[in-house]
Protein backbone atom coordinates (compact mmCIF):
# COMPACT_ATOMS: atom_id res chain seq x y z
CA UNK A 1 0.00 0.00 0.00
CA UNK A 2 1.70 3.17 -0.86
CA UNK A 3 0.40 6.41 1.67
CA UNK A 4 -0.56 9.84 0.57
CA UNK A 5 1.98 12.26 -0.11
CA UNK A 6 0.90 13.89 2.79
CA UNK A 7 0.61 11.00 4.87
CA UNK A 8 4.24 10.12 4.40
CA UNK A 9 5.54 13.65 5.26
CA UNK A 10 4.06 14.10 8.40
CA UNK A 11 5.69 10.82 8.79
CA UNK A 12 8.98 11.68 8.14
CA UNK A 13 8.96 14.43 10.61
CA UNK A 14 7.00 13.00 13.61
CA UNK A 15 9.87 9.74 12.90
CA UNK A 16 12.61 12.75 13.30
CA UNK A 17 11.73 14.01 16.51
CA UNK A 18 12.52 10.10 18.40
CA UNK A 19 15.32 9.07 16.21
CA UNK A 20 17.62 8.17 18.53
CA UNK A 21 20.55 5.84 18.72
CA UNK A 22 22.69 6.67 16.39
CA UNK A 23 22.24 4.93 12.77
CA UNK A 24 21.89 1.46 14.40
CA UNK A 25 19.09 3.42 16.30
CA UNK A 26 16.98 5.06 13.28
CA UNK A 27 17.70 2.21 10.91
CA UNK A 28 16.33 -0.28 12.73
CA UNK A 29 13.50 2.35 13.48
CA UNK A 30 12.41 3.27 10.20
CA UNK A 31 12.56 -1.01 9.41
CA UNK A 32 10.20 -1.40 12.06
CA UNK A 33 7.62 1.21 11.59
CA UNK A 34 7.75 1.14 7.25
CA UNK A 35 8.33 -2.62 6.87
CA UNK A 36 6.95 -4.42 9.80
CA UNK A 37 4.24 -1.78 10.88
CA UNK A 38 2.99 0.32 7.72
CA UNK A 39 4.46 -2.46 4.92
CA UNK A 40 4.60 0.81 2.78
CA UNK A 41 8.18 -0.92 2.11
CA UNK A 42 8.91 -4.58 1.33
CA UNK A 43 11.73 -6.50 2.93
CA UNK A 44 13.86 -6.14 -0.42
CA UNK A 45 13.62 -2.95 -1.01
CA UNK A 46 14.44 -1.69 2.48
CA UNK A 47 17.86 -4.24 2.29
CA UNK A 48 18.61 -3.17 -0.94
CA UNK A 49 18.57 0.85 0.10
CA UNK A 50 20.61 0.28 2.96
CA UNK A 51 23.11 -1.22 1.30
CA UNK A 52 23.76 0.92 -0.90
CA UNK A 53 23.65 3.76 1.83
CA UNK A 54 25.91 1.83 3.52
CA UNK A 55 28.84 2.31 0.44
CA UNK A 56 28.27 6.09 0.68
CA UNK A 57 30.08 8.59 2.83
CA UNK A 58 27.49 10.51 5.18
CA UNK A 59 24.71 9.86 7.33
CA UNK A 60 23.46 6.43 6.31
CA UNK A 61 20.09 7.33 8.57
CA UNK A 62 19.31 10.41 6.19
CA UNK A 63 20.19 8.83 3.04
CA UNK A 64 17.60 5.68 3.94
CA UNK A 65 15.39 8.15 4.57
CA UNK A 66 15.77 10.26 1.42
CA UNK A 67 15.73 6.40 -0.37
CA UNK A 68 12.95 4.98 0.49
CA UNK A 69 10.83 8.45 0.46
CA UNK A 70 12.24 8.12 -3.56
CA UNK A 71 10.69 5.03 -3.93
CA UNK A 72 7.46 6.26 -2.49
CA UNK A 73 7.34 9.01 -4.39
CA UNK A 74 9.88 10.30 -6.58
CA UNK A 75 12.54 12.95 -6.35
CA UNK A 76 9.74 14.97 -4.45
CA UNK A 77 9.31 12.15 -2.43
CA UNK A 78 13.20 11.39 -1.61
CA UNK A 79 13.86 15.40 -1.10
CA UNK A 80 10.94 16.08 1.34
CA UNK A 81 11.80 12.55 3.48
CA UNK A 82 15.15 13.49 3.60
CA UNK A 83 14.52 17.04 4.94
CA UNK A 84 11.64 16.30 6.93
CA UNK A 85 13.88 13.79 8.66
CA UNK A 86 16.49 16.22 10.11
CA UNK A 87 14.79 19.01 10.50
CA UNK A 88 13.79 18.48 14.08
CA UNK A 89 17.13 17.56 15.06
CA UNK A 90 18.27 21.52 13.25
CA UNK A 91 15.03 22.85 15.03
CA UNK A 92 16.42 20.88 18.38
CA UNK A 93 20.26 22.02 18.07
CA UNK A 94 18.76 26.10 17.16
CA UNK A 95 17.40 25.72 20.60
CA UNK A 96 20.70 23.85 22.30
CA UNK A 97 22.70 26.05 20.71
CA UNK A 98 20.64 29.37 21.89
CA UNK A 99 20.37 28.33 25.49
CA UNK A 100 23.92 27.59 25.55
CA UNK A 101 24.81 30.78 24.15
CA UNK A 102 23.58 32.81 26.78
CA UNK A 103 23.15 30.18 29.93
CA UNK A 104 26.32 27.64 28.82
CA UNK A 105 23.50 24.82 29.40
CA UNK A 106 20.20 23.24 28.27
CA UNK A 107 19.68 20.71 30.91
CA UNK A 108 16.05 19.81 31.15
CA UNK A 109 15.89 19.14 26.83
CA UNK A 110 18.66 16.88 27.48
CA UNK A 111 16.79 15.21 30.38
CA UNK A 112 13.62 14.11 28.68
CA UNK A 113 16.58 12.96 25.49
CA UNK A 114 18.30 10.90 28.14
CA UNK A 115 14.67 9.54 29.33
CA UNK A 116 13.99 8.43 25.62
CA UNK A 117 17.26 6.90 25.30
CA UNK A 118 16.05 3.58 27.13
CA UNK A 119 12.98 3.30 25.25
CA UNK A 120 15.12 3.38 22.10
CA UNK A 121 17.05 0.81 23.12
CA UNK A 122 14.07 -1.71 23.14
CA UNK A 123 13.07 -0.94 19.66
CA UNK A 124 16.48 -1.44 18.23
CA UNK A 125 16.47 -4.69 20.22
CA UNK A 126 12.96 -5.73 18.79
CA UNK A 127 13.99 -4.76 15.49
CA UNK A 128 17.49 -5.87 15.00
CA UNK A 129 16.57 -9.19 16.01
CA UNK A 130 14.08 -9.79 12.79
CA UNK A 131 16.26 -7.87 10.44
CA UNK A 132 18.69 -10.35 11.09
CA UNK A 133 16.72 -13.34 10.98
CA UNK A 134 15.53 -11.94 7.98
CA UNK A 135 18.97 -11.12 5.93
CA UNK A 136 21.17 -14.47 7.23
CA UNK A 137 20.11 -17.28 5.35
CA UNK A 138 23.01 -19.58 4.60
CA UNK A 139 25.93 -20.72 6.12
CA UNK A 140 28.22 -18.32 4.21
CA UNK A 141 26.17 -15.64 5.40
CA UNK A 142 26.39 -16.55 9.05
CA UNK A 143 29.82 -16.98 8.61
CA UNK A 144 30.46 -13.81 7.03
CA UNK A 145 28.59 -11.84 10.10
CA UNK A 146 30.30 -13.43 12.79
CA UNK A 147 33.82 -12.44 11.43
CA UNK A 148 32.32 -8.86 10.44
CA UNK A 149 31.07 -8.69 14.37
CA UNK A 150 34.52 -9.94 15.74
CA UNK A 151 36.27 -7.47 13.54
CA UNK A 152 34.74 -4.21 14.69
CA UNK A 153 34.13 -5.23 18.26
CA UNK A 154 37.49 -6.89 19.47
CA UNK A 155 39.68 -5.69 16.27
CA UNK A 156 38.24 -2.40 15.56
CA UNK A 157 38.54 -2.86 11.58
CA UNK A 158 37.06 -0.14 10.01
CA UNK A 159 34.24 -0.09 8.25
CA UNK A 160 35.32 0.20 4.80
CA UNK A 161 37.64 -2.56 4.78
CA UNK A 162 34.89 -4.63 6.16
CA UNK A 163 32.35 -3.53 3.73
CA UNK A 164 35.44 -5.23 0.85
CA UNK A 165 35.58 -8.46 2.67
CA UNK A 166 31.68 -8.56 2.50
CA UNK A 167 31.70 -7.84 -1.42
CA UNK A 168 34.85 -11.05 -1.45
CA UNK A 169 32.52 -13.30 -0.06
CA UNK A 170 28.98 -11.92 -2.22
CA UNK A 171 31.92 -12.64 -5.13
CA UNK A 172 33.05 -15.97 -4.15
CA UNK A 173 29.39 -16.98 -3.11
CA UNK A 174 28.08 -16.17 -6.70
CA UNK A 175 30.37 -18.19 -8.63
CA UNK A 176 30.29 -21.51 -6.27
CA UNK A 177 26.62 -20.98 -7.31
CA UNK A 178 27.08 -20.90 -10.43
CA UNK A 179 29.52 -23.77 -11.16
CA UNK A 180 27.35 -25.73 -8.83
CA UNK A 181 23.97 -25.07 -11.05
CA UNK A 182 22.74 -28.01 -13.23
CA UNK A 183 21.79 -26.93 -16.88
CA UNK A 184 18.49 -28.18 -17.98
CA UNK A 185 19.06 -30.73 -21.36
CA UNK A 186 17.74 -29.39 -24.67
CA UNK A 187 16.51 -31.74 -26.50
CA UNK A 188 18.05 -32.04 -30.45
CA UNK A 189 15.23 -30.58 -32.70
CA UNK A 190 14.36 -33.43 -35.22
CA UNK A 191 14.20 -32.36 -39.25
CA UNK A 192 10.43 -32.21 -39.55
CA UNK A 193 10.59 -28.73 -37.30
CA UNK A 194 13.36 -26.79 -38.31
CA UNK A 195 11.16 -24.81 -40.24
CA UNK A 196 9.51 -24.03 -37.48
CA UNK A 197 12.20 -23.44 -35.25
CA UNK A 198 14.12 -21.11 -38.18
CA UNK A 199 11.15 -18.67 -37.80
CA UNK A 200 11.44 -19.19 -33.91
CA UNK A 201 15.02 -17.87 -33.68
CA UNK A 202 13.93 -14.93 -35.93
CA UNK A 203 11.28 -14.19 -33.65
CA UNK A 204 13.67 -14.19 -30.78
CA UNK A 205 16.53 -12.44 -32.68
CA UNK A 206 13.69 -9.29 -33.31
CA UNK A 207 12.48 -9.65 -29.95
CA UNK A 208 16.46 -9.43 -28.54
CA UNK A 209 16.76 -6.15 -30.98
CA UNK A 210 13.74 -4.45 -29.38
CA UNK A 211 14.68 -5.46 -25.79
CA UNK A 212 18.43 -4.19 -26.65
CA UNK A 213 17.12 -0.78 -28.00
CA UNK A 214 14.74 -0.42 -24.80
CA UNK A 215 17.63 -1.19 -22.49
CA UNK A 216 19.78 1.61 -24.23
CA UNK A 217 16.83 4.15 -23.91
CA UNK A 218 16.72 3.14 -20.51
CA UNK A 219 20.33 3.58 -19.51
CA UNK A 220 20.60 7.21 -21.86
CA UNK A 221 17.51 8.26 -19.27
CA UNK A 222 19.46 7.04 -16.42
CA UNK A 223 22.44 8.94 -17.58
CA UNK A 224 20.76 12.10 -18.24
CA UNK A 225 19.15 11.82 -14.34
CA UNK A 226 22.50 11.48 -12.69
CA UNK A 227 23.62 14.20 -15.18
CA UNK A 228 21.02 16.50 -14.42
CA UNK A 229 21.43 15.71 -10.48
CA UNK A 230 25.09 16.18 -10.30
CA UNK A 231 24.43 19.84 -12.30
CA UNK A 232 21.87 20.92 -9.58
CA UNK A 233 24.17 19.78 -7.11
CA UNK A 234 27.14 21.80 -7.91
CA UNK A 235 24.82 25.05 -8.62
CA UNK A 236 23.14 24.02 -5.00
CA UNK A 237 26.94 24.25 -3.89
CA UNK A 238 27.60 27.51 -5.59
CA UNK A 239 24.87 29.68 -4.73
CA UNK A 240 25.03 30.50 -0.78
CA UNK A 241 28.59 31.36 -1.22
CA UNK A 242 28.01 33.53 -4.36
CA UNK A 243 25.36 35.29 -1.90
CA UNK A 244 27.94 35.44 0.94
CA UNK A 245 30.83 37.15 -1.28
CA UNK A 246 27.46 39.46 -2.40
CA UNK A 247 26.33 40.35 0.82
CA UNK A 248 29.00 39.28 3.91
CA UNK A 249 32.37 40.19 1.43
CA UNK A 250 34.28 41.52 4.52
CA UNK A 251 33.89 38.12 6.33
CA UNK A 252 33.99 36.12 2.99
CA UNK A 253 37.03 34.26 3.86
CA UNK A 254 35.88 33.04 7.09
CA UNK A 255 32.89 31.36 5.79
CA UNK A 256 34.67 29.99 2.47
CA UNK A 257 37.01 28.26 5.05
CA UNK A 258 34.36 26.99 7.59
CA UNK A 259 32.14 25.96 3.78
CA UNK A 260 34.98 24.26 2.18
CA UNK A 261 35.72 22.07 5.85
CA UNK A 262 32.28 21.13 6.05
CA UNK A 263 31.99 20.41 2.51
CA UNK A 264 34.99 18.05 2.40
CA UNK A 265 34.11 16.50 5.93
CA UNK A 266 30.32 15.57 4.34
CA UNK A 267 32.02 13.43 1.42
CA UNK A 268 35.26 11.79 3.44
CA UNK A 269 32.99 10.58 6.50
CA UNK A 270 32.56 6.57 5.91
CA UNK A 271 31.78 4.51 8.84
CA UNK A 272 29.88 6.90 10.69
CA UNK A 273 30.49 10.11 12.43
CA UNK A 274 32.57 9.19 14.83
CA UNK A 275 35.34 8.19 12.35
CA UNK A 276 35.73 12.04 11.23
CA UNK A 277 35.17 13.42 14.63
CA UNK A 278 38.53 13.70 16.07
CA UNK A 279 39.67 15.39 13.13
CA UNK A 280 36.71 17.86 13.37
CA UNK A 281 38.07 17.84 16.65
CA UNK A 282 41.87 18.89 16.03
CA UNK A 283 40.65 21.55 13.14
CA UNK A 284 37.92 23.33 14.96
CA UNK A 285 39.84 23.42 18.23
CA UNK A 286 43.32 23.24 17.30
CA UNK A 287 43.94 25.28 13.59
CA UNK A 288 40.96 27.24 12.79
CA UNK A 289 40.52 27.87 16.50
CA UNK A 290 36.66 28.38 16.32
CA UNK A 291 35.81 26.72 19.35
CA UNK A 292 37.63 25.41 22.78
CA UNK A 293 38.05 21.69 23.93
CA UNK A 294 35.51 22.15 26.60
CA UNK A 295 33.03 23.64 23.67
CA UNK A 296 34.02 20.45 21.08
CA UNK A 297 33.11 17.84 24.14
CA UNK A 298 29.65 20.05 25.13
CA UNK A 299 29.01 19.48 21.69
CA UNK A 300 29.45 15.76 21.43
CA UNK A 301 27.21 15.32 24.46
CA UNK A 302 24.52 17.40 22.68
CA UNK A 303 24.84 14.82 19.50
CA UNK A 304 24.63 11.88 21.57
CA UNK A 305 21.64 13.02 23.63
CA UNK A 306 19.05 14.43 20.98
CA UNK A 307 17.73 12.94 17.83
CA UNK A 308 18.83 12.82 14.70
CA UNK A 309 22.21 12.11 13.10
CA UNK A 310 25.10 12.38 15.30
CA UNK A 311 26.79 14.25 12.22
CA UNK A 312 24.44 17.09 13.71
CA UNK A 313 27.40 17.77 16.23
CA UNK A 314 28.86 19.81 12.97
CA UNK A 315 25.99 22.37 13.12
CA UNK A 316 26.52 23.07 16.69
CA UNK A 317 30.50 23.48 16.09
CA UNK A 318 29.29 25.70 13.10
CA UNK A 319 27.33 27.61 15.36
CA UNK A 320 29.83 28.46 18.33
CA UNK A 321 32.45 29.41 15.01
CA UNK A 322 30.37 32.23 14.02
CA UNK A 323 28.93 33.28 17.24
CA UNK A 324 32.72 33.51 18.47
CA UNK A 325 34.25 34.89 15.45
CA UNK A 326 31.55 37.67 16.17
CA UNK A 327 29.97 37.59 19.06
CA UNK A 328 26.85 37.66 17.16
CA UNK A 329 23.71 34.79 17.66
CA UNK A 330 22.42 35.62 14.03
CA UNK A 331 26.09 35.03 12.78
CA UNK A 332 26.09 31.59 15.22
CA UNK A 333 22.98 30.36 13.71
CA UNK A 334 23.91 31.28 10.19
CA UNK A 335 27.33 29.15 10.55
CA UNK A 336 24.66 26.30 11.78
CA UNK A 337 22.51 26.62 8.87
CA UNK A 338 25.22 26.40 6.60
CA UNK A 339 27.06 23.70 8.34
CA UNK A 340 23.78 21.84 7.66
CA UNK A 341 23.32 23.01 4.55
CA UNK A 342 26.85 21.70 3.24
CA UNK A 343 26.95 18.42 5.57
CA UNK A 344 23.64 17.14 3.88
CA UNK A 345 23.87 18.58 0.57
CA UNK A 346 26.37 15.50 -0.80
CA UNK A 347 24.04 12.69 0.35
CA UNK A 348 20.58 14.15 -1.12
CA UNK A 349 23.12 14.29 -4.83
CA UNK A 350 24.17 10.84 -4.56
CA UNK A 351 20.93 9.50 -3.34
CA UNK A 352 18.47 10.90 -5.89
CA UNK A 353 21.34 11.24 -8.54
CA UNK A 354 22.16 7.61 -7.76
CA UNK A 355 19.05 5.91 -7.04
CA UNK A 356 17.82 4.76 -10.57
CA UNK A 357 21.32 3.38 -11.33
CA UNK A 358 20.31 1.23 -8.15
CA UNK A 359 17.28 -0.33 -8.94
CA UNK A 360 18.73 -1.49 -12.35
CA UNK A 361 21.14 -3.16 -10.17
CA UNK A 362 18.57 -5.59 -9.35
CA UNK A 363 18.57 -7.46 -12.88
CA UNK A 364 22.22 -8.35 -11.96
CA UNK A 365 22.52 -11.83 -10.57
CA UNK A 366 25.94 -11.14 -9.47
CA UNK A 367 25.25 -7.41 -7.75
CA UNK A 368 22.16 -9.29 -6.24
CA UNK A 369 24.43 -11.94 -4.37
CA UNK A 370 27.35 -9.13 -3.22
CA UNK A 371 24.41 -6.68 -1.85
CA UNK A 372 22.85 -10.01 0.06
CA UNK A 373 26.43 -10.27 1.53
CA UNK A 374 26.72 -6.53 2.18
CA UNK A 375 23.79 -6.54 4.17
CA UNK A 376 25.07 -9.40 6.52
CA UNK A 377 28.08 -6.75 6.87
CA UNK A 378 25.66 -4.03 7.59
CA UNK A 379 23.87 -6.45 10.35
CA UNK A 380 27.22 -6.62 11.77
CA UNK A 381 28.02 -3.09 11.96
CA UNK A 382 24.50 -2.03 13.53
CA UNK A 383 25.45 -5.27 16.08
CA UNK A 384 28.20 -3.26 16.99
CA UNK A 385 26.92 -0.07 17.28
CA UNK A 386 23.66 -1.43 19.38
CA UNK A 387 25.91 -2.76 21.95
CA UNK A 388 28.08 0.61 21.68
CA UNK A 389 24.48 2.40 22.61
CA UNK A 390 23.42 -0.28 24.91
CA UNK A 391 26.75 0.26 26.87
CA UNK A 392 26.23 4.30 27.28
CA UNK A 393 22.42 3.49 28.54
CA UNK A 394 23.01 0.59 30.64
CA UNK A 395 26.46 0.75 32.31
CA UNK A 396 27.65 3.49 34.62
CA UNK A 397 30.08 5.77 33.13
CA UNK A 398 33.95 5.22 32.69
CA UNK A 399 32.75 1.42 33.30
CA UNK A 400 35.00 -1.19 30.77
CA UNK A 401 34.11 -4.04 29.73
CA UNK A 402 36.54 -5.91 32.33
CA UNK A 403 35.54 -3.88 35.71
CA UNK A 404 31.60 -4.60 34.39
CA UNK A 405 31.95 -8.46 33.87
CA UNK A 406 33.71 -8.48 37.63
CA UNK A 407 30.73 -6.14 39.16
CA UNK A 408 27.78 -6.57 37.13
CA UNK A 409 25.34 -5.78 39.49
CA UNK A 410 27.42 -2.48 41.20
CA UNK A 411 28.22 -1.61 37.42
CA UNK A 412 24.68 -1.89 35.76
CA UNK A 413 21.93 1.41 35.50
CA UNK A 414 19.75 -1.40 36.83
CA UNK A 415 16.30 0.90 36.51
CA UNK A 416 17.39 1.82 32.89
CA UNK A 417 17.64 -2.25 32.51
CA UNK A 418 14.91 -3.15 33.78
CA UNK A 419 12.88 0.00 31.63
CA UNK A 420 14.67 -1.59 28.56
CA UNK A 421 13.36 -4.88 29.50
CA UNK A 422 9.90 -3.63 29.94
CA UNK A 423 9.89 -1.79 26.45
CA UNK A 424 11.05 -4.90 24.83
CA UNK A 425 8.04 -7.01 26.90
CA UNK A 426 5.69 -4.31 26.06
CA UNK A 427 6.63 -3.86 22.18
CA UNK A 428 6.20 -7.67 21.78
CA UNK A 429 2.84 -7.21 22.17
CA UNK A 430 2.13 -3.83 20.95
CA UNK A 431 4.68 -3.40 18.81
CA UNK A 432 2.77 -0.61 16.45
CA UNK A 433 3.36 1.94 19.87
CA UNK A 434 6.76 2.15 19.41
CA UNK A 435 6.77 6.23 19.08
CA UNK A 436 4.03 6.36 21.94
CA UNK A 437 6.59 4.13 24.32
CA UNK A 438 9.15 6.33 23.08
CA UNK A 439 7.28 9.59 24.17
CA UNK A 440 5.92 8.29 27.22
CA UNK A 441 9.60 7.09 28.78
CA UNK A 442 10.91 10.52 27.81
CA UNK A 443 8.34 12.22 29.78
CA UNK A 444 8.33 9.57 32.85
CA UNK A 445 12.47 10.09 32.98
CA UNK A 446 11.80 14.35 33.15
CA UNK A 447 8.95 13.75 35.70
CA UNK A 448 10.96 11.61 37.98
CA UNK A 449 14.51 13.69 37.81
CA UNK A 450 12.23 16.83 38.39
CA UNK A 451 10.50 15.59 41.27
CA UNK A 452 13.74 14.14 42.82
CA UNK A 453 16.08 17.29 42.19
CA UNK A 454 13.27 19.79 43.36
């Protein structure tokens, strides 16, 4: 059943405001309420998006998003999902970054966030579990996701290089297939109907033509949409800093450097934002010296606490390098918006220019078995990063892994366990409330600190 235009807008936005947990976090979200919940998207489909969001550099979360609203609806469809999707965390981080500007704090939003946070955790849990059972279905593929687990948790591999061995084993899978498939006998045509079969093959030979000149129609209009997408990408680039060296000329170089860093950032960050953080990090703090260290780690706490893509730590660095270059909010919050602007910019391009080539990609036997082995990779990363968010929620801080398996019970947030626990209970049996749970833990968590601090 494919929703309303509408329908799937509002949507997109009320999915934005409780998309915690990081990538493993909204993934797993968006499989839950459009596969499992809505079926507006099929199983294949949503596996066949994320992977190929998965090969891109950016925010995997937003470039799902901006995917599957595609296949719902077109380039309108992909553009509106994939701005209605982070525009409560830029709404969210206007109002962080506000309050911190003139308090140095926004402690009760980050509250209700840290309330939600358990909540979260039981519909990743819910839904990792059948995206899994869903994607591994041969022994090649379990094997392939245990050694992609072990290699990011206890190796720390990056992602790329684990994404490679995936595509080695889709490879090597394909043509042990192959060699191992059985041809069907044809049986010798006797003389009595070769005329018959003559004016077969000539039917089949105009048939191949026809399909052949379709195919090439189909691949110019391909070619002409990633054309055309890559042209209103670079003009999309170009225009707010034609309109900066316009209208802010004095401070032009200050915002072609902060544009350019952002702009590189968006299309070098693979495996997730905390791969390019520490170098975001060194330049912010260290070279451009927009912010302070104390500033750079306020601003990782804000990621990790609110919804949204944890990339959304650049707009709040963006912010605090024009409100400190000149002491100005309207100069912080136009770094922010253009920190935004240039972070997502890249991945709405690739997605929409790269979509249709995607979908072709289906027809290919061989692309078929390497994305089925890609998304056993994926399952592995999103392993990783549940337990990564499962550790922050349920373990005290500064607790390792060692000091936690000596103490468990000293070590554990025991009533954010046991609140986990209950979500996952409760979602097994009403498993369409996910955003109501969601809600209804971040309020609970505000009441109770409230009445406990008052």
């Amino acid at each position: 059943m494919i929703p309303s235009f509408g329908e799937t807008i509002r949507f997109w936005f009320r999915l934005g405001w409780f998309s915690f947990g990081g990538p493993a976090g909204q993934i797993n979200l968006m499989y839950q309420t459009l596969v499992e919940e809505k079926k507006w998207i099929d199983e294949d489909q949503f596996r066949h998006a994320l992977n190929y969001c998965m090969f891109l550099p950016g925010p995997e979360a937003q470039q799902l998003a901006t995917y599957l609203g595609w296949i719902l609806h077109g380039t309108a469809g992909g553009i509106f999902a994939g701005l209605f999707f982070i525009l409560p965390s830029v709404f969210i981080f206007i109002g962080i970054s506000i309050f911190y500007f003139y308090y140095g704090s926004a402690s009760l939003v980050i509250l209700f966030f840290n309330g939600v946070k358990p909540a979260i955790l039981s519909v990743i849990f819910m839904a990792f579990t059948n995206l899994v059972f869903k994607s591994i279905k041969s022994n090649g593929q379990i094997f392939c996701f245990l050694l992609t687990s072990i290699g990011i948790l206890f190796f720390s591999i990056p992602y790329p290089y684990l994404l490679l061995f995936a595509m080695f084993c889709g490879f090597v899978s394909f043509y042990f297939n192959k060699n191992n498939v059985t041809l069907p006998q044809i049986d010798t045509p006797s003389v009595t109907s070769s005329k018959r079969s003559e004016n077969t093959t000539s039917l089949e030979k105009f048939d191949l033509q026809i399909n052949l000149k379709i195919k090439h129609l189909e691949y110019f209009e391909i070619l002409k949409q990633l054309s055309r997408a890559v042209t209103i990408g670079l003009i999309l680039w170009t225009l707010p800093l034609l309109w900066i060296l316009l209208f802010l000329k004095k401070e032009f170089l200050f915002w072609k450097e902060l544009i350019l860093f952002f702009s590189k950032t968006a299309l070098i960050t693979f495996g997730g934002a905390y791969a390019i953080l520490p170098s975001v990090a060194d330049f912010a703090t260290h070279q451009a010296h927009w912010i302070s260290a104390n500033e750079m780690i306020d601003s990782i706490a804000f990621g990790e606490s609110t919804p949204g893509p944890l990339v959304m730590v650049l707009t709040f660095v963006g912010f605090l390098a024009g409100a400190n270059r000149f002491g100005s909010i309207s100069y912080g919050l136009l770094g922010l918006l253009l920190t935004a602007y240039y972070t997502f910019l890249p991945s709405f391009i690739l997605i929409l220019g790269g979509a249709s080539i995607v979908e072709k990609s289906k027809e290919s036997d061989l692309l078929k078995s390497t994305f089925s082995y890609v998304s056993v990779c994926v399952c592995g990363v999103i392993f990783y990063l549940t337990i990564f968010f499962a550790k922050s929620i349920l373990i005290e801080p500064s607790t390792d892994w060692e000091l936690w398996i000596q103490h468990p019970l000293t070590q554990t947030k025991c009533f954010s366990f046991f609140w986990t626990a209950l979500g996952v209970l409760f979602l097994k049996l009403k498993k369409e409330y996910s955003i109501f749970w969601i809600f209804f833990s971040g309020i609970f968590f505000l009441g109770i600190d409230l009445i406990f601090h008052l």
